[in-house]
Protein backbone atom coordinates (compact mmCIF):
# COMPACT_ATOMS: atom_id res chain seq x y z
CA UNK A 1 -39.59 -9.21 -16.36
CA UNK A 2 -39.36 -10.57 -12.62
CA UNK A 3 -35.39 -10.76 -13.11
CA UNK A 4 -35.02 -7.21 -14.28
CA UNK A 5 -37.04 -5.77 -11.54
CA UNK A 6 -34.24 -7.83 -9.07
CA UNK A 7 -31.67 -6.31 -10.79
CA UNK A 8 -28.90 -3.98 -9.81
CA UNK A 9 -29.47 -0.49 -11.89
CA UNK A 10 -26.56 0.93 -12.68
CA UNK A 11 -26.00 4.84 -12.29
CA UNK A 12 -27.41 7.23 -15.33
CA UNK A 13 -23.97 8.91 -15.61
CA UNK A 14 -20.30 8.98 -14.19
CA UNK A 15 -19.71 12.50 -14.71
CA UNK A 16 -21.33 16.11 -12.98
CA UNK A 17 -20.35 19.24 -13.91
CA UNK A 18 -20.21 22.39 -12.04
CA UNK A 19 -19.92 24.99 -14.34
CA UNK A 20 -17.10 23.98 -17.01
CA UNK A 21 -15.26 21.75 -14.44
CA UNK A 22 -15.91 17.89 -14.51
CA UNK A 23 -16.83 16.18 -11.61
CA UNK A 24 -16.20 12.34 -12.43
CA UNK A 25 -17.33 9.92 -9.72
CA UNK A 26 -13.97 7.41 -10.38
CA UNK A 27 -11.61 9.94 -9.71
CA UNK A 28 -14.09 10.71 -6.10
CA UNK A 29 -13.25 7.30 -5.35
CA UNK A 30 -10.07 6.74 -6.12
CA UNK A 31 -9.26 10.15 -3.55
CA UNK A 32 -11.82 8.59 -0.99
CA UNK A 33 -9.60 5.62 -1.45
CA UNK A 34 -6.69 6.87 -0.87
CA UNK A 35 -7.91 9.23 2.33
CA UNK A 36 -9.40 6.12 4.10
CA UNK A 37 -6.04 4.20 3.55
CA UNK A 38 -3.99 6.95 5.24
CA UNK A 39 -6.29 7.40 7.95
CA UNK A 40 -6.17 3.53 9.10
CA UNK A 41 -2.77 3.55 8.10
CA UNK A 42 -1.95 6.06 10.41
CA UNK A 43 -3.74 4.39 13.48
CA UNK A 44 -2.21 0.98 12.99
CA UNK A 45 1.34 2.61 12.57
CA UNK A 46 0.81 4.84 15.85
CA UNK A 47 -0.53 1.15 17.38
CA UNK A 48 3.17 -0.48 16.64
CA UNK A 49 5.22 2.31 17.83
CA UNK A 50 5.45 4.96 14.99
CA UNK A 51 5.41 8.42 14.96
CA UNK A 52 1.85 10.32 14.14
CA UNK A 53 2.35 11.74 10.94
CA UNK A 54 5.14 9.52 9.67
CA UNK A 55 2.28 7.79 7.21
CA UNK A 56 1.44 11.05 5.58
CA UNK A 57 4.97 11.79 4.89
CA UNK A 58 4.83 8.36 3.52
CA UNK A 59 2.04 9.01 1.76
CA UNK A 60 3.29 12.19 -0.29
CA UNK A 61 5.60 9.46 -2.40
CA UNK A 62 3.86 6.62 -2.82
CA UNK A 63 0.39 8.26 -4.11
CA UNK A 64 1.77 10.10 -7.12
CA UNK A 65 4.39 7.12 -7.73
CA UNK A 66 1.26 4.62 -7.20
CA UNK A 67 -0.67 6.63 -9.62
CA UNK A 68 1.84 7.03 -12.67
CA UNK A 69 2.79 3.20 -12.36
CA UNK A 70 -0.92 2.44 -12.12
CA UNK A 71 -1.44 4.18 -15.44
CA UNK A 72 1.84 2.83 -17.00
CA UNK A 73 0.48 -0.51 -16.58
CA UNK A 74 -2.84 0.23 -18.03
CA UNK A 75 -1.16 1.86 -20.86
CA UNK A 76 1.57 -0.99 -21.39
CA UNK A 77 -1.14 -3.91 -21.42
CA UNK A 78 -3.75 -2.25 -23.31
CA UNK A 79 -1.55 -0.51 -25.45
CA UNK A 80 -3.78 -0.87 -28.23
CA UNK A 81 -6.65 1.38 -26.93
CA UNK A 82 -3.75 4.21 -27.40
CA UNK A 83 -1.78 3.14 -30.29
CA UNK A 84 -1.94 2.23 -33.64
CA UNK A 85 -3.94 3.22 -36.71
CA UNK A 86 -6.94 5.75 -35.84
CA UNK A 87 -5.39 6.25 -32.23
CA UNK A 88 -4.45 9.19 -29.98
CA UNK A 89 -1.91 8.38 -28.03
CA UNK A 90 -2.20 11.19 -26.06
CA UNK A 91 -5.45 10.02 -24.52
CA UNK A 92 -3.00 7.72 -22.85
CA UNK A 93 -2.30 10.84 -20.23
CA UNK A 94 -6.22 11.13 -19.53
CA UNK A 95 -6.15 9.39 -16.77
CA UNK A 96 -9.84 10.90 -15.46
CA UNK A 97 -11.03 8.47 -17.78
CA UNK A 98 -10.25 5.55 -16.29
CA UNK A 99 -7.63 2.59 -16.73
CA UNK A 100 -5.07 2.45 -13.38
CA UNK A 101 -3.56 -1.45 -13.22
CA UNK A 102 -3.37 -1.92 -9.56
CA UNK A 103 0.05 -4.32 -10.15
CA UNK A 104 1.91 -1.02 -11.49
CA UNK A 105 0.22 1.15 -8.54
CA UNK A 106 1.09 -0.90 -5.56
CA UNK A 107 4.93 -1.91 -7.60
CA UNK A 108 5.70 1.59 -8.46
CA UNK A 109 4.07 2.95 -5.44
CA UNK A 110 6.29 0.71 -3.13
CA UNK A 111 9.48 2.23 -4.58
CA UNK A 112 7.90 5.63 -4.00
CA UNK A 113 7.76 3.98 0.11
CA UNK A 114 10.82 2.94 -0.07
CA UNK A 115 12.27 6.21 -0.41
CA UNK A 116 10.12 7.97 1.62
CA UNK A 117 11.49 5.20 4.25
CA UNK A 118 14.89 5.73 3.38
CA UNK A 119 14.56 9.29 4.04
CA UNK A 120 12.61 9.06 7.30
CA UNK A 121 14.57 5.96 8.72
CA UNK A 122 11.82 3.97 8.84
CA UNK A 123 11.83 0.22 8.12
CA UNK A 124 9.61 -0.76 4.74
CA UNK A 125 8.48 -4.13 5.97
CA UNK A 126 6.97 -2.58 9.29
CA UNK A 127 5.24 0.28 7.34
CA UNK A 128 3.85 -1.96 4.89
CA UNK A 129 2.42 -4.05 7.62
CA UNK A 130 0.78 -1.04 8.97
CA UNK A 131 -0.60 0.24 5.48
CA UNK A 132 -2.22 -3.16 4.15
CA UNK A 133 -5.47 -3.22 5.65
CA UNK A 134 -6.26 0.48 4.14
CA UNK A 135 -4.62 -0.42 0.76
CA UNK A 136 -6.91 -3.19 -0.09
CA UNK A 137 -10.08 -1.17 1.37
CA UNK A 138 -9.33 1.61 -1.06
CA UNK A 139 -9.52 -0.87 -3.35
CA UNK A 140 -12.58 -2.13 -3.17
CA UNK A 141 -13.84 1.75 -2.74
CA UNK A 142 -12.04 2.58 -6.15
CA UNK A 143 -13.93 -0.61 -7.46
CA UNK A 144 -17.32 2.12 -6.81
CA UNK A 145 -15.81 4.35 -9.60
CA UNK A 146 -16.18 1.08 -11.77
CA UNK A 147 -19.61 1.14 -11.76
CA UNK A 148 -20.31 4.26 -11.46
CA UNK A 149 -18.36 4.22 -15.00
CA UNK A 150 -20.44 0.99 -16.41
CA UNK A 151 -16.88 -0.90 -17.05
CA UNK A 152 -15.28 -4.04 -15.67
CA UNK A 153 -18.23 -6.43 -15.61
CA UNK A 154 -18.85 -10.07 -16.84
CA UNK A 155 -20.81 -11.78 -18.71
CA UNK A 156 -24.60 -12.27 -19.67
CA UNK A 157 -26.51 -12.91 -16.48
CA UNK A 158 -30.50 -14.12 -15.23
CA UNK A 159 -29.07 -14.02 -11.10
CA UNK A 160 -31.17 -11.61 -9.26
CA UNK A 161 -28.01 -9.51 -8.51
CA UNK A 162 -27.22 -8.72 -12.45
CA UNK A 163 -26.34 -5.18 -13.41
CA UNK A 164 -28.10 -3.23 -16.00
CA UNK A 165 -26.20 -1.48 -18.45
CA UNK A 166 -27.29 1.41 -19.95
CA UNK A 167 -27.06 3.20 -23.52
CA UNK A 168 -25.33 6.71 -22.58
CA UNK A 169 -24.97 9.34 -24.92
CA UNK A 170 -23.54 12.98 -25.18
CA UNK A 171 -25.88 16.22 -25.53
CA UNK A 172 -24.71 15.83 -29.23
CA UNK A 173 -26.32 12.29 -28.98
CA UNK A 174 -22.83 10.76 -29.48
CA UNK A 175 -22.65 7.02 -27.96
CA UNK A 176 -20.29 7.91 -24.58
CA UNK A 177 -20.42 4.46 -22.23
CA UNK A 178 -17.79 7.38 -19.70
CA UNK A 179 -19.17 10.99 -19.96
CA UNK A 180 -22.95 10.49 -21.65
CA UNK A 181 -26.15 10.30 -19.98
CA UNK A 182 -28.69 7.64 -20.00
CA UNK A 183 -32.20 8.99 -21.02
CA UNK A 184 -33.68 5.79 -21.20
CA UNK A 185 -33.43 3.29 -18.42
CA UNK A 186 -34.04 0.10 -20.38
CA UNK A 187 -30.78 -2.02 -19.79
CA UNK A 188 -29.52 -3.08 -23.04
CA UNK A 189 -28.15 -6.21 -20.91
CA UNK A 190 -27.69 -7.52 -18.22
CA UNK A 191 -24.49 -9.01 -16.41
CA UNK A 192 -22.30 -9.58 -13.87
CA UNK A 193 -20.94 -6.86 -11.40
CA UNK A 194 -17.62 -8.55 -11.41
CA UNK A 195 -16.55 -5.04 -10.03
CA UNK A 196 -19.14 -5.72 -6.93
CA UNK A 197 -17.48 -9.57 -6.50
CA UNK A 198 -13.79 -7.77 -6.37
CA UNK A 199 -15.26 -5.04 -3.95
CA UNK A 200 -16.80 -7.82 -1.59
CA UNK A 201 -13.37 -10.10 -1.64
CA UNK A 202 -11.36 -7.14 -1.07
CA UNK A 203 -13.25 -6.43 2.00
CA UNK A 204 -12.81 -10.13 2.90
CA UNK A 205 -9.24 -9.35 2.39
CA UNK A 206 -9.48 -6.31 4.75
CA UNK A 207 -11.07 -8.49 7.60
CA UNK A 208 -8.81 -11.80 6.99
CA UNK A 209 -5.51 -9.68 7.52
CA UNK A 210 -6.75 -7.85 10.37
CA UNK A 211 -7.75 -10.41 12.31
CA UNK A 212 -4.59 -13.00 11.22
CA UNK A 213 -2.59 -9.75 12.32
CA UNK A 214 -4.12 -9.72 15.85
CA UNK A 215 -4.38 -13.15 16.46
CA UNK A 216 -0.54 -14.14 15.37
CA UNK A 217 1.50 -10.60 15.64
CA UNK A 218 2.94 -11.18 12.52
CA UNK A 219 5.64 -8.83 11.32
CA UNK A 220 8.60 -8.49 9.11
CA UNK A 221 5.92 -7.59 5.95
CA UNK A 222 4.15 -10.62 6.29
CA UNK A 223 0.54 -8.55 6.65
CA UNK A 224 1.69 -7.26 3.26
CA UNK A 225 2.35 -10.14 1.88
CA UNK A 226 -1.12 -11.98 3.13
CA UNK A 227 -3.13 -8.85 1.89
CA UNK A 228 -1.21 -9.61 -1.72
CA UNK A 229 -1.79 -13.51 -1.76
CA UNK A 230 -5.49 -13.12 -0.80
CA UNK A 231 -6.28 -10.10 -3.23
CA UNK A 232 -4.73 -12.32 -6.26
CA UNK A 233 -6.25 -15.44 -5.11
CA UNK A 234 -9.55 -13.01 -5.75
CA UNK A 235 -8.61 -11.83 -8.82
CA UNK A 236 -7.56 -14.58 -10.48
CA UNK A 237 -10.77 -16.09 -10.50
CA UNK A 238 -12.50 -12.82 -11.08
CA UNK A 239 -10.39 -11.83 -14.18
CA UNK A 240 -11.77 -15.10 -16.02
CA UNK A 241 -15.27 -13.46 -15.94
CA UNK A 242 -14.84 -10.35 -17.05
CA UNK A 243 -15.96 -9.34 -21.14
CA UNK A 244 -13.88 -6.14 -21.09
CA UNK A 245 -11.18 -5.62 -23.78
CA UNK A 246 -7.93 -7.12 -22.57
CA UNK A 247 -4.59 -7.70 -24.15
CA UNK A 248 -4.51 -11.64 -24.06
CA UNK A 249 -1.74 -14.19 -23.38
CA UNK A 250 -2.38 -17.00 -24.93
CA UNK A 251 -5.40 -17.31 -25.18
CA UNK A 252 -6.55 -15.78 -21.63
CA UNK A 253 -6.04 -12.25 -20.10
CA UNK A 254 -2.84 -10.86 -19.08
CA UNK A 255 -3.66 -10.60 -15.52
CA UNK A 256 -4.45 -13.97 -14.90
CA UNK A 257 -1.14 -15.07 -15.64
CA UNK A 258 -0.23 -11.85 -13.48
CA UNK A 259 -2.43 -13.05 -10.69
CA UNK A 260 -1.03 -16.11 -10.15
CA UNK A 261 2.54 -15.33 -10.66
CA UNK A 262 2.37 -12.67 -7.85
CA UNK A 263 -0.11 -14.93 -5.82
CA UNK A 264 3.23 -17.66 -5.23
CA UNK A 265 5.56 -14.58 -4.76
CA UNK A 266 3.68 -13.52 -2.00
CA UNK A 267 3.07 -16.93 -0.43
CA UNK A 268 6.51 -17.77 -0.83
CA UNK A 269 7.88 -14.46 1.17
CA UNK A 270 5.07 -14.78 3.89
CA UNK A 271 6.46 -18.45 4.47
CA UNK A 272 10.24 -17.08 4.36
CA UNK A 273 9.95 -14.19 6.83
CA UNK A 274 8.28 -16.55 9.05
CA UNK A 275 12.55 -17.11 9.87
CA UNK A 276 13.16 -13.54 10.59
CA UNK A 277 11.23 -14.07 14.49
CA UNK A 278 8.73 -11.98 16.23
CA UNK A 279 6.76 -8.83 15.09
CA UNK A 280 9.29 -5.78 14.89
CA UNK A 281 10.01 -3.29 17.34
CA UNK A 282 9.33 -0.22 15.51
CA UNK A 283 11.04 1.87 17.90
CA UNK A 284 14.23 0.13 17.92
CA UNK A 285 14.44 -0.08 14.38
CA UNK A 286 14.15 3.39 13.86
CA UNK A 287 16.73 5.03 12.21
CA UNK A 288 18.65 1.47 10.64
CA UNK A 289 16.99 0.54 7.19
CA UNK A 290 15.37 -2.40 9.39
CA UNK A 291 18.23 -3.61 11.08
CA UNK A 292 17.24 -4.70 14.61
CA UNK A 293 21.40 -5.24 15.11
CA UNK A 294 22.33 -2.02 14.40
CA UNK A 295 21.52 -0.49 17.40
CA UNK A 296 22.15 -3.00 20.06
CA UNK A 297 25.57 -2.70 18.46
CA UNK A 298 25.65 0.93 18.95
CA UNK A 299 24.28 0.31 22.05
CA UNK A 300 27.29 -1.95 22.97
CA UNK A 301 29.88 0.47 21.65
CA UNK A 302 28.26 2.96 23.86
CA UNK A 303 28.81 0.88 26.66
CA UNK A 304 32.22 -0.45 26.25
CA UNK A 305 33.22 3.40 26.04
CA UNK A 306 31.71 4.47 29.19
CA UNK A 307 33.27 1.72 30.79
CA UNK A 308 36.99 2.31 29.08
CA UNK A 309 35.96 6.26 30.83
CA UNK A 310 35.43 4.83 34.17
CA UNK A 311 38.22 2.76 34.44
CA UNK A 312 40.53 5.60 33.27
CA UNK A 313 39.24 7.84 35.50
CA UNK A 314 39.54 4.82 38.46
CA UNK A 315 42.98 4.85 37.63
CA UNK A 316 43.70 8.51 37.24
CA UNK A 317 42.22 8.62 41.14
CA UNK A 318 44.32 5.77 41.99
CA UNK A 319 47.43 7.14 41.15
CA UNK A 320 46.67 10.78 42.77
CA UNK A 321 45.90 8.47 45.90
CA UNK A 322 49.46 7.10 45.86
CA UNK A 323 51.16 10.66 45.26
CA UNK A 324 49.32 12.02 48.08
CA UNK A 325 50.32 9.00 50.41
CA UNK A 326 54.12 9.32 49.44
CA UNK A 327 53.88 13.39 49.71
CA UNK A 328 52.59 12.39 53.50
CA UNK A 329 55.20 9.77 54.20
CA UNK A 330 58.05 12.15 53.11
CA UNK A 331 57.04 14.43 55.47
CA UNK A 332 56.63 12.50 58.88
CA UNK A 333 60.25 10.72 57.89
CA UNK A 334 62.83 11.69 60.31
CA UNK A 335 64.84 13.38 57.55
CA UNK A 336 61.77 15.75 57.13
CA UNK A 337 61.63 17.16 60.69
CA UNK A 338 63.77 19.81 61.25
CA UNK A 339 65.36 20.82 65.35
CA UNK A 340 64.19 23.38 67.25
């Protein structure tokens, strides 16, 4: 009795409605998410030398990209919630029900930056840099929708910080874990919020790659890549606790094997830019795909030209000099001066 009453209660329901129009709590956080990581992005892009709006142009590709690879993942790995005997796959479009994999968000949502970049002139690495910090905070607020939802949890727990789960059902008293109602508060069990543990690390994440940022100026997409190794090094560990249905490799979830994979890509990049110098002038790259030699090239060209002008028109002046000088010559000769 003493552990339940130091338990974590979870919400009675995930879902509101006003009127006939659904209010669900994940999709709240997944916008509040996504607001928060434009609004820091913006003021760390600003900070290296970008232009103020640059991040919500930015933005307006990689959310809806980020959002239909997120669900593509989901869908891929857990293909058997939508297909197969008894299934609809068409409930693999409802997407307010949950299920975005965050490996197909930030994967398709990069290529959705990367065009937006390409468009703008604006070099990927640097803007990535710029956007980690708010990525992996609107994370761990998307991780809120999780619980508001009862889903992604562990196993059986007696720590003081279990969550309860509750029974939810419809009006029609239909079992509904996503859009019922508990009416009675008595958790059927107890377990780990392995949603809270991924919402803590990611704001460990947040904090690490902030301060690493400030204290060593690092550049060239190596913030990205830090934010990436330290959010898998999280959820590796984290994905062996959670219960939840999962398509298994194996033996052991999918993501764990995922998690570590993308855990040594990530190191191995952050080591490898190391080459590539100091932090990025954001200015100068403008306009070059990330090129820093592009336009001290141009630069060069511009200079060799005005020089080729000057000399030309040295010479041009020159050569009127020496006219003028034989015009005045011929003129005081003795030839040239005629008798009175």
């Amino acid at each position: 009795m003493d552990a339940l009453l130091a338990t974590i209660p979870s919400p009675d329901r995930g879902v509101w409605y006003l009127g006939p129009l659904p209010i669900r709590a994940y999709a709240l956080c997944i916008i509040a998410g996504i607001i928060v990581a434009i609004w820091w992005g913006e003021r760390r892009w600003i900070a290296r030398g970008g232009i103020k709006g640059e991040v919500t142009d930015i933005a307006v590709w990689a959310v809806p990209f980020g959002l239909v690879g997120g669900r593509l993942y989901h869908v891929i790995t857990d293909n058997q919630k939508y297909f197969g005997p008894g299934k609809d796959p068409l409930a693999a479009l409802e997407i307010w029900n949950g299920g975005l994999g965050i490996w197909g968000a930030i994967a398709l949502g990069a290529v959705g930056a990367w065009i937006a970049c390409r468009r703008r002139g604006i070099p990927l690495p640097a803007m990535a840099d710029a956007l980690a910090p708010g990525i992996v905070v609107a994370q761990a607020i998307g991780r809120l929708g999780n619980y508001f939802n009862q889903e992604l949890y562990g196993g059986d727990t007696t720590l003081p910080w279990g969550l309860e789960i509750y029974r939810r059902v419809t009006p029609e008293g239909r079992e509904d874990a996503l859009a019922g109602i508990a009416i009675d508060h008595t958790p059927i069990q107890v377990v780990h919020p392995t949603f809270l543990y991924e919402l803590l690390w990611n704001l460990g994440v947040a904090l690490l790659i902030v301060w690493a940022d400030r204290k060593f100026r690092l550049g060239h997409g190596r913030v990205f890549a830090l934010y990436v190794a330290g959010y898998t090094a999280g959820r590796f560990w984290i994905e062996l606790m959670r219960t939840d249905e999962a398509t298994l490799v194996f033996g052991t979830r999918v993501n764990v094997f995922v998690s570590a994979l993308v855990f040594f890509g990530a190191v191995a990049y952050f080591i490898i830019a190391k080459s590539r110098g100091e932090r990025e002038d954001v200015a100068a790259l403008r306009g070059t795909g990330g090129d820093p030699a592009e336009p001290a090239a141009e630069a060069g060209d511009a200079a060799d030209v005005t020089e080729a002008e000057a000399a030309e028109d040295k010479s041009v002046v020159a050569e009127d000099s020496d006219d003028d000088a034989a015009e005045k010559d011929k003129k005081n000769s003795p030839e040239s001066v005629k008798p009175e």
